[in-house]
Protein backbone atom coordinates (compact mmCIF):
# COMPACT_ATOMS: atom_id res chain seq x y z
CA UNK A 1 -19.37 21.26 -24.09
CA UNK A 2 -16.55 19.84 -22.50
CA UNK A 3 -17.68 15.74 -22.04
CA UNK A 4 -17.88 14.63 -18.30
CA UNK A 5 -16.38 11.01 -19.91
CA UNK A 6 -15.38 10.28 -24.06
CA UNK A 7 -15.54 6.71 -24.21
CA UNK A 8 -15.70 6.92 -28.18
CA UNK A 9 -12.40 9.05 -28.42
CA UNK A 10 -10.82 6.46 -25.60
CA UNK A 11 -11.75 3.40 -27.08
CA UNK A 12 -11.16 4.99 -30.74
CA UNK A 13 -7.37 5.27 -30.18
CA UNK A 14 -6.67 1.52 -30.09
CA UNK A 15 -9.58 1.26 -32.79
CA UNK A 16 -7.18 -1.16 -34.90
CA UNK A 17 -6.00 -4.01 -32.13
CA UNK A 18 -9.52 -3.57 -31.14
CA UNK A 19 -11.09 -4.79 -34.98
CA UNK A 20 -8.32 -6.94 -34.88
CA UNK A 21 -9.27 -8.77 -31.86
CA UNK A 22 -12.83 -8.29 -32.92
CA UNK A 23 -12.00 -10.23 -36.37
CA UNK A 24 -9.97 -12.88 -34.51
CA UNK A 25 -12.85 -14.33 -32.21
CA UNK A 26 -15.30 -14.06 -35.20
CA UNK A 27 -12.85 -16.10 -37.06
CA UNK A 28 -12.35 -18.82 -34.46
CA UNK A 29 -16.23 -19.73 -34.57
CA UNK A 30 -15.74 -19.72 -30.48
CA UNK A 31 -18.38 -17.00 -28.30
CA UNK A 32 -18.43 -18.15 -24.89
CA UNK A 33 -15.45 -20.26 -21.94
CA UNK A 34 -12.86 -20.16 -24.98
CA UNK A 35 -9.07 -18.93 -25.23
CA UNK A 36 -9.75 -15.44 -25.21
CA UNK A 37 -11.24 -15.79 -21.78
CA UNK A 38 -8.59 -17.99 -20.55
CA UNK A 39 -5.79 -15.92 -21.86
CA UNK A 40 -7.51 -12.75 -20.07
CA UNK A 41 -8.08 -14.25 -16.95
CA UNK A 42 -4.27 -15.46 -16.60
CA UNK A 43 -3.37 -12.04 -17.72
CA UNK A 44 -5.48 -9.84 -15.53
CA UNK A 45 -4.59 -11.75 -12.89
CA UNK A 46 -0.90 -11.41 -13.38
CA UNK A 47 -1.62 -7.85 -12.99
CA UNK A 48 -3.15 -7.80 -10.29
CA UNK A 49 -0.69 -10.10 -8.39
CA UNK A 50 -3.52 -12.95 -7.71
CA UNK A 51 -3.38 -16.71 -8.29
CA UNK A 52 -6.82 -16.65 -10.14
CA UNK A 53 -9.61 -15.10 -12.36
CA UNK A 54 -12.37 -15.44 -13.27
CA UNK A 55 -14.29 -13.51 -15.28
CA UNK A 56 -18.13 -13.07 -15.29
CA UNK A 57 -21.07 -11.23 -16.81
CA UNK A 58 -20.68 -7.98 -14.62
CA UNK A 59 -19.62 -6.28 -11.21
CA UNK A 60 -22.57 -7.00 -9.41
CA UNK A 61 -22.74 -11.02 -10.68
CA UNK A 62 -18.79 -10.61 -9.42
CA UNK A 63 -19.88 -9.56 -5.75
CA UNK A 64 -22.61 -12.27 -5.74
CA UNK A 65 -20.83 -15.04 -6.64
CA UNK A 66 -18.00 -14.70 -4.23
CA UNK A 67 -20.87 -15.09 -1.78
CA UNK A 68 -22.60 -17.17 -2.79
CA UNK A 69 -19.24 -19.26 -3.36
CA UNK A 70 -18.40 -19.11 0.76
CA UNK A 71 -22.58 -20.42 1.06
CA UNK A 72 -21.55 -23.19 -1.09
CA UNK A 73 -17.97 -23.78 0.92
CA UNK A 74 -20.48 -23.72 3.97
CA UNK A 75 -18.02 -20.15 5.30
CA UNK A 76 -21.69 -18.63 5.35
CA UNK A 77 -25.42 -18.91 5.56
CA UNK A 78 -28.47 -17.11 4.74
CA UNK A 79 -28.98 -14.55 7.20
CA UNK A 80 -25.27 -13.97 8.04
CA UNK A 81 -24.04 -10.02 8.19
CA UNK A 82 -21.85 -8.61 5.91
CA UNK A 83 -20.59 -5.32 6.87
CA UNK A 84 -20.28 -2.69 3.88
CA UNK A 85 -19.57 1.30 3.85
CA UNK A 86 -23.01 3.06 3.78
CA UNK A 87 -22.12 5.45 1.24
CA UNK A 88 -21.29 3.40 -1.89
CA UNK A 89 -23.20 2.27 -5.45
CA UNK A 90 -26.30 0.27 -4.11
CA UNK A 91 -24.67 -2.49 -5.98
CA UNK A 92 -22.40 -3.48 -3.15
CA UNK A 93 -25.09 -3.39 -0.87
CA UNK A 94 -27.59 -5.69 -3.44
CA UNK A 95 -24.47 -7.91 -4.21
CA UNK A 96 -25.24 -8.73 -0.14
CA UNK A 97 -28.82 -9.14 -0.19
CA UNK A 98 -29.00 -11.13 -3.50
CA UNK A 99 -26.64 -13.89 -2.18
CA UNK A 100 -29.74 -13.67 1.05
CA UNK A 101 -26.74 -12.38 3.41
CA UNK A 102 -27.73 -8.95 5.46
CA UNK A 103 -25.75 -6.09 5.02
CA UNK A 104 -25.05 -4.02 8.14
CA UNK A 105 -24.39 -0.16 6.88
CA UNK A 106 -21.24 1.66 8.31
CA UNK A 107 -20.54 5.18 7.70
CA UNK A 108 -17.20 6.55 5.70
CA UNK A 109 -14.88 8.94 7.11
CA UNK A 110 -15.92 12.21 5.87
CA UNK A 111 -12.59 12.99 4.40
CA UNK A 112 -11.45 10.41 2.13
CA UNK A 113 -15.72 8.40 1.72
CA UNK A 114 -13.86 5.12 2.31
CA UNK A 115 -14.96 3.13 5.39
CA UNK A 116 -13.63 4.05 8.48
CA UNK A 117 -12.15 1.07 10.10
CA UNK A 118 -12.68 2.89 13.75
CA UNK A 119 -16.34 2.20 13.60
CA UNK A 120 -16.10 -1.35 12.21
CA UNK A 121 -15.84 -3.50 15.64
CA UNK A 122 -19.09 -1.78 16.90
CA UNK A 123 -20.72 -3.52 13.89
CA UNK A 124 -19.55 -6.97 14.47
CA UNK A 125 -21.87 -9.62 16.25
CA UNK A 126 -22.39 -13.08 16.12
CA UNK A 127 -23.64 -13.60 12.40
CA UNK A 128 -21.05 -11.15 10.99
CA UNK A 129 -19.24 -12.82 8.42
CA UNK A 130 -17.10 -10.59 6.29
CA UNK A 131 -16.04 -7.01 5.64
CA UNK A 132 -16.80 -5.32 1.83
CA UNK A 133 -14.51 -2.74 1.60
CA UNK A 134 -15.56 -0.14 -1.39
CA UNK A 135 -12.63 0.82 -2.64
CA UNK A 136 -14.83 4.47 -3.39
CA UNK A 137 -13.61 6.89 -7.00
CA UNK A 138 -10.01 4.93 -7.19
CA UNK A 139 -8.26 4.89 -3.88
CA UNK A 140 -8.28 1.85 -1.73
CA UNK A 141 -9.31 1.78 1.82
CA UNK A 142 -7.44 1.68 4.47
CA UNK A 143 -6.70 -2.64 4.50
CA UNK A 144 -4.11 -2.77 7.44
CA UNK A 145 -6.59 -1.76 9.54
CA UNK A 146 -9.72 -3.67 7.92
CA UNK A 147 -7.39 -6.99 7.73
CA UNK A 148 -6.33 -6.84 10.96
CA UNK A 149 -9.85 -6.16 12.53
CA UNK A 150 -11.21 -9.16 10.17
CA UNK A 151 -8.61 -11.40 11.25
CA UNK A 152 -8.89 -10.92 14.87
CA UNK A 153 -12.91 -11.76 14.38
CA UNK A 154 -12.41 -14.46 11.94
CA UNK A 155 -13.59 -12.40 9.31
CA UNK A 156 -13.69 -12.60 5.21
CA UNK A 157 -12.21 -9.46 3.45
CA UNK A 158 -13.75 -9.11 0.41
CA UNK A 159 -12.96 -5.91 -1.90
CA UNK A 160 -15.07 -4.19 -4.09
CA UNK A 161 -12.78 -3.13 -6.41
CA UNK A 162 -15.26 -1.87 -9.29
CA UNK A 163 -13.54 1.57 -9.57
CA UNK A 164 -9.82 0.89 -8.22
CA UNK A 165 -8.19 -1.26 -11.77
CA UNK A 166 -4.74 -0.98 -10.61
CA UNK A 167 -4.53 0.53 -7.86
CA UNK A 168 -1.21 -0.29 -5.35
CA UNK A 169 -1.30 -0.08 -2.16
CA UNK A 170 1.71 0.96 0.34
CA UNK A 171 2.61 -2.78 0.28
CA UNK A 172 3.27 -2.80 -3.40
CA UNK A 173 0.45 -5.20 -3.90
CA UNK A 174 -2.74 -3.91 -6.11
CA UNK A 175 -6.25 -4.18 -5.82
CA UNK A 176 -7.41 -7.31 -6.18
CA UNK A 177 -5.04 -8.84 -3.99
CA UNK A 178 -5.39 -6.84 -0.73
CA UNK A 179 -8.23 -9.75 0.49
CA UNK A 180 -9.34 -12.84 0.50
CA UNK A 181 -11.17 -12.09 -2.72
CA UNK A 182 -12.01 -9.19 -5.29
CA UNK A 183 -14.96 -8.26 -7.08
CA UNK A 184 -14.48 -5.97 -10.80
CA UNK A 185 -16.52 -4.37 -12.81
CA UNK A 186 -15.02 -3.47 -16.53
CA UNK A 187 -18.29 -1.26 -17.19
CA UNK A 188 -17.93 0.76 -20.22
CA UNK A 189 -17.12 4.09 -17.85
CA UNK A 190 -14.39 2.35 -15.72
CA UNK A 191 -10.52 3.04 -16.27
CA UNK A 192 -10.75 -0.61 -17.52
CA UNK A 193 -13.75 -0.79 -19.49
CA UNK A 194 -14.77 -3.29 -22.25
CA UNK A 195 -17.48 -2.18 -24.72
CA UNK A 196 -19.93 -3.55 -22.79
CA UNK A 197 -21.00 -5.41 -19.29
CA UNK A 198 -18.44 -7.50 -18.03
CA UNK A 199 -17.00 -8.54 -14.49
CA UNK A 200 -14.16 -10.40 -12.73
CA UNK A 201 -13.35 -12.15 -9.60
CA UNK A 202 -9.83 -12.20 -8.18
CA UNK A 203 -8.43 -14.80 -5.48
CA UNK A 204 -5.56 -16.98 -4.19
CA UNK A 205 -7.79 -19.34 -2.92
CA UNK A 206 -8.26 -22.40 -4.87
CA UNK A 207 -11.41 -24.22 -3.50
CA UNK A 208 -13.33 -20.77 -4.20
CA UNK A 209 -11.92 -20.50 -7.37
CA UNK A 210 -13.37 -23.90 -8.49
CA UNK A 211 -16.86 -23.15 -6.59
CA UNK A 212 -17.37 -19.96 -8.57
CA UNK A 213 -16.19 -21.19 -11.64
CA UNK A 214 -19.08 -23.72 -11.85
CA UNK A 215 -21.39 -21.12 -9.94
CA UNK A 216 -20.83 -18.93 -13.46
CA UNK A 217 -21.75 -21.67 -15.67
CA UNK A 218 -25.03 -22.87 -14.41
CA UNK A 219 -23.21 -24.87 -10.93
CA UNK A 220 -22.01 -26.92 -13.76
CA UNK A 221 -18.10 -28.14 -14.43
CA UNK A 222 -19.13 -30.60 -17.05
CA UNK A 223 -21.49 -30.27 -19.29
CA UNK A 224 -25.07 -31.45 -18.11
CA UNK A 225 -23.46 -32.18 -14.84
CA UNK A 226 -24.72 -29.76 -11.97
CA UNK A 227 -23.20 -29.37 -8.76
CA UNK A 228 -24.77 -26.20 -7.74
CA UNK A 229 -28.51 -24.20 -8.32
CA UNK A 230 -25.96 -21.97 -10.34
CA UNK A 231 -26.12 -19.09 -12.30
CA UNK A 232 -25.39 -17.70 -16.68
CA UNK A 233 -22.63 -15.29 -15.43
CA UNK A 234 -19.88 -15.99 -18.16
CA UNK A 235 -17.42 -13.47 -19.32
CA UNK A 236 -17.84 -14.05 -23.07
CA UNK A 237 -15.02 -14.38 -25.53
CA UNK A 238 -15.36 -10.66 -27.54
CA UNK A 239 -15.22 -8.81 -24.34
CA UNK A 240 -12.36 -10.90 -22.67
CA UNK A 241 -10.65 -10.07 -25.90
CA UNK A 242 -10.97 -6.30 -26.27
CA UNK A 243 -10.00 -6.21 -22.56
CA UNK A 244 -6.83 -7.96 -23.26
CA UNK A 245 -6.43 -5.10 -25.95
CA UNK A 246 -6.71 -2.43 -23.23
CA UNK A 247 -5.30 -4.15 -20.40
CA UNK A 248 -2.19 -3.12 -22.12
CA UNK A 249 -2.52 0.61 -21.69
CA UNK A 250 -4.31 0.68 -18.57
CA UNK A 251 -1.12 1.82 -16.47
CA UNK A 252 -0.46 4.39 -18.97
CA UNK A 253 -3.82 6.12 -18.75
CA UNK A 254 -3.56 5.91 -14.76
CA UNK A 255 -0.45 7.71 -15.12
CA UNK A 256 -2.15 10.59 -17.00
CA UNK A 257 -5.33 10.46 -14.93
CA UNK A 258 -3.24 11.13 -11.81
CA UNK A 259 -1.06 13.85 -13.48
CA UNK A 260 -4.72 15.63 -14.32
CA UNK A 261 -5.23 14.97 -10.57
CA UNK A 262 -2.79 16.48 -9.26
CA UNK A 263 -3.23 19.55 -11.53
CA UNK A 264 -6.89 19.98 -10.17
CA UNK A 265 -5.59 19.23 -6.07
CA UNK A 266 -2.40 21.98 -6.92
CA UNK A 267 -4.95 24.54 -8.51
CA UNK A 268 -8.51 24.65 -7.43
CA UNK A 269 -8.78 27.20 -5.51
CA UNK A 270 -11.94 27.94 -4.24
CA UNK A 271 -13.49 28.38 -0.46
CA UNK A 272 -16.56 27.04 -1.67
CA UNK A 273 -15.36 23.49 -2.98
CA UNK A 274 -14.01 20.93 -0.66
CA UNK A 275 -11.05 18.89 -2.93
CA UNK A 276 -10.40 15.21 -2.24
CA UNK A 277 -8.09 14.25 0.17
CA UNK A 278 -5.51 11.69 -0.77
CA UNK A 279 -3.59 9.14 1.91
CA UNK A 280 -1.62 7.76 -0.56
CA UNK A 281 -1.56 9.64 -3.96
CA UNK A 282 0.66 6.94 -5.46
CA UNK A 283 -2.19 4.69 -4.83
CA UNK A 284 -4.74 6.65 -6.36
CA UNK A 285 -5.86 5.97 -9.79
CA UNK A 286 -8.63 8.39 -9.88
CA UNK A 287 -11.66 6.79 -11.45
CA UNK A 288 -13.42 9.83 -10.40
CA UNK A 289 -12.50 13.06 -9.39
CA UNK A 290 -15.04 14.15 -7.05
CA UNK A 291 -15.68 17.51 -5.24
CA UNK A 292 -17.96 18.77 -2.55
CA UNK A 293 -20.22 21.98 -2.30
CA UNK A 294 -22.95 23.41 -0.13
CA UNK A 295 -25.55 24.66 -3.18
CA UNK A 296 -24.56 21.69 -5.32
CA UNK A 297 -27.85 22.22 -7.60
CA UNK A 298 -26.42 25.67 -8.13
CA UNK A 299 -22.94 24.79 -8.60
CA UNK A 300 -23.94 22.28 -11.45
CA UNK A 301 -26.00 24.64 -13.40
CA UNK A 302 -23.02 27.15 -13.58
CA UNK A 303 -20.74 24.61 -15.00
CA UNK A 304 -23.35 23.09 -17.16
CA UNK A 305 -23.90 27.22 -18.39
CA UNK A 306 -20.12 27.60 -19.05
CA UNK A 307 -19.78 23.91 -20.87
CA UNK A 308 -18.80 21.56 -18.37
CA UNK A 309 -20.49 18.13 -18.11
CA UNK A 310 -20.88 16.88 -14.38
CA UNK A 311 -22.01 13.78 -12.84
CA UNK A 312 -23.49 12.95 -9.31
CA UNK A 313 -22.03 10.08 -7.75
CA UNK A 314 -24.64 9.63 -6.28
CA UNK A 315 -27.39 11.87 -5.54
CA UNK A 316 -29.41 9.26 -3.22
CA UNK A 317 -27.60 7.34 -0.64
CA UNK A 318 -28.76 3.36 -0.53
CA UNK A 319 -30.45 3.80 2.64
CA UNK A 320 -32.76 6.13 1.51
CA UNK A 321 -33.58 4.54 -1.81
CA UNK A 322 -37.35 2.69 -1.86
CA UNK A 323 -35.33 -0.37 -2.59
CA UNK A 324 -34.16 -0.38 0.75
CA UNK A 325 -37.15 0.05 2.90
CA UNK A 326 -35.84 -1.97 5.99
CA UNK A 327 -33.43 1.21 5.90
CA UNK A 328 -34.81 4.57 5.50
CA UNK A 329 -35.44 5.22 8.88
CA UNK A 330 -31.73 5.51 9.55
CA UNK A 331 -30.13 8.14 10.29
CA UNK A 332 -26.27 8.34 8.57
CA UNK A 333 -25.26 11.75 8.69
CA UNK A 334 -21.88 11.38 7.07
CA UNK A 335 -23.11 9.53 4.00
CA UNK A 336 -26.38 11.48 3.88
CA UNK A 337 -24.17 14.60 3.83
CA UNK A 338 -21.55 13.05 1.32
CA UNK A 339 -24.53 12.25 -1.03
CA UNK A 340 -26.45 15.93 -0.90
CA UNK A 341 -22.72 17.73 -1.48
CA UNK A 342 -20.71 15.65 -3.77
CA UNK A 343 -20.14 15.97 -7.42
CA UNK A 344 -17.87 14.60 -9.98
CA UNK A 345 -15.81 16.92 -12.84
CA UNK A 346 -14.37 15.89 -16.03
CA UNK A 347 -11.43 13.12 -15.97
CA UNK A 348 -10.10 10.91 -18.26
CA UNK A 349 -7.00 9.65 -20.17
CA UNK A 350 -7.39 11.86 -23.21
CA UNK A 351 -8.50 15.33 -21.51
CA UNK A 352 -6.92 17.87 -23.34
CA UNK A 353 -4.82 20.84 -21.48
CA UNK A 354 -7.51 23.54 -22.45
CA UNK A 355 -10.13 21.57 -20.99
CA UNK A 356 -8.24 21.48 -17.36
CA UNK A 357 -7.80 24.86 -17.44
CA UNK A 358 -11.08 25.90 -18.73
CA UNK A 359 -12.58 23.92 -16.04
CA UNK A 360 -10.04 25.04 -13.47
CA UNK A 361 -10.54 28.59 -14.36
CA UNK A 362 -14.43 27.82 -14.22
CA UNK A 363 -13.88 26.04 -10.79
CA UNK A 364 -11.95 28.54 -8.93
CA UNK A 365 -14.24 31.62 -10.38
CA UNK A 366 -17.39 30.23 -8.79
């Protein structure tokens, strides 16, 4: 069976810098708001072009606290709108509602699943505070258009970037650094993944910055001294350092996950399955490499018979999920369409040659 995603064979080829760091923060005697945090948070934010970083529990903690940050700057109140693309994780939508913000659904264009920026305006009224761009499988939305609606309405512009590590846009800038602030997730599964849950934030504002960094460690900045009802969302010192380990090759195994890309785009070939469609390939890092088909319950069992592991991402859309009661009776044709049709084949940075031809082969014979 050829894996959908081998996280032991990709994390097993830096196996040695990774025991190393391992054995380095188990030396030190230091777990938690140490060096190896501080030395990844300058780093990944070098990368990414920003001022600052700050790195937290998880994804979703990342999304919350930039929220909840603007509450605490008094940029937003409970009740205010956050507009977010209807079609993404349900974390980007719960990021919303957990900081007690409403999120106001818009649809994707069908092409691309990123958020259309024609249908934004409609959205805005009075309470609408920000945009939440999803930057959707590894290619960013399109931000000329989002930052230039959001500053003609006063508007945050805050990026999920949970699946876009590295990512550069047509500016030269990354994701990260393509709003006012950046949410990460370094999930296990993600093209930067620690071996674990862990998060970041990404900004060039300051006074956020310093209002999340306490909202992460109970509202506190010194010890026993609380400025905020914070939260426990601290990156802790093993993870920061095994992502410093594989920050290192992250640009290399974009490189090949976009070379595998382009080898699926240049030779699937198959009525049947709709291939993404790229605006700017260069830009692309491919977290995911996701198809479309009719019969998808069909079209999964036939890989599955001929040993190729698939993934649905994802099979319910968040307006339809019980979580999300308020929401089911909408109607969202686009991402309700997106969701029944769409499935995800096999990338990664260590996919072997037989395995993208097998499943090419596989693909284009369905």
């Amino acid at each position: 069976m050829i894996k959908f995603l081998d996280l032991q064979k990709i994390n097993l080829q830096y196996k040695t810098e990774l025991s190393e760091a391992f054995e380095r923060v188990l030396q030190s005697g230091w777990f938690i708001m140490g060096k190896e945090l501080e030395l990844f948070e300058n780093e990944f934010a070098a990368y990414c072009g920003s001022k600052y970083c700050i790195g937290v529990a998880n994804g979703l903690d990342a999304l919350i606290l930039i929220l909840e940050g603007y509450k605490e700057m008094g940029l937003m109140k409970d009740g205010d709108e956050i507009i977010v693309p209807s079609n993404t994780y349900i974390a980007s939508i719960i990021a919303i509602s957990k900081a007690g913000l409403k999120p106001v659904l818009c649809e994707p264009r069908l092409d691309t699943y990123l958020l259309n920026p024609e249908l934004i305006e409609a959205k805005i009224t009075s309470r609408t505070k920000a945009i939440l761009p999803v930057h959707l499988y590894g290619q960013l939305c399109d931000m000329d258009s989002i930052n230039s609606i959001a500053k003609k309405h006063g508007l945050k512009v805050i990026e999920d970037s949970a699946q876009s590590h590295g990512a550069v846009y047509t500016n030269g800038n990354k994701s990260g650094n393509l709003g006012d602030a950046s949410g990460f997730s370094f999930y296990p599964g993600k093209n930067l993944g620690a071996l674990g849950d862990a998060g970041a934030i990404t900004t060039n504002d300051e006074e956020l910055t310093k209002t999340i960094k306490a909202l992460r460690n109970y509202g506190s900045n010194v010890k026993y001294h609380n400025l905020y009802k914070g939260i426990n969302s601290r990156l802790d010192e093993l993870q920061a350092a095994l992502l410093s380990v594989k920050l290192k090759y992250l640009d290399k195994e974009i490189s090949y996950r976009q070379v595998v890309a382009k080898v699926y785009l240049n030779e699937i070939n198959n009525d049947k399955i709709i291939t993404p469609t790229v605006t700017a390939r260069e830009g692309h890092v491919w977290h995911l490499f996701t198809v479309r088909v009719k019969d998808r319950k069909h079209f999964q069992e036939y890989l599955t018979v001929n040993n190729i592991q698939t993934v649905i991402h994802y099979p319910v859309p968040p307006h339809k999920q019980p979580a999300y009661k308020e929401f089911n009776n909408l109607h969202l044709p686009l991402s309700e369409q997106i969701h029944e049709e769409i499935i995800s084949l096999p990338i990664s940075p260590i996919i072997p040659d037989n395995e993208i031809k097998h499943i090419i082969e596989t693909v284009n014979n369905y």
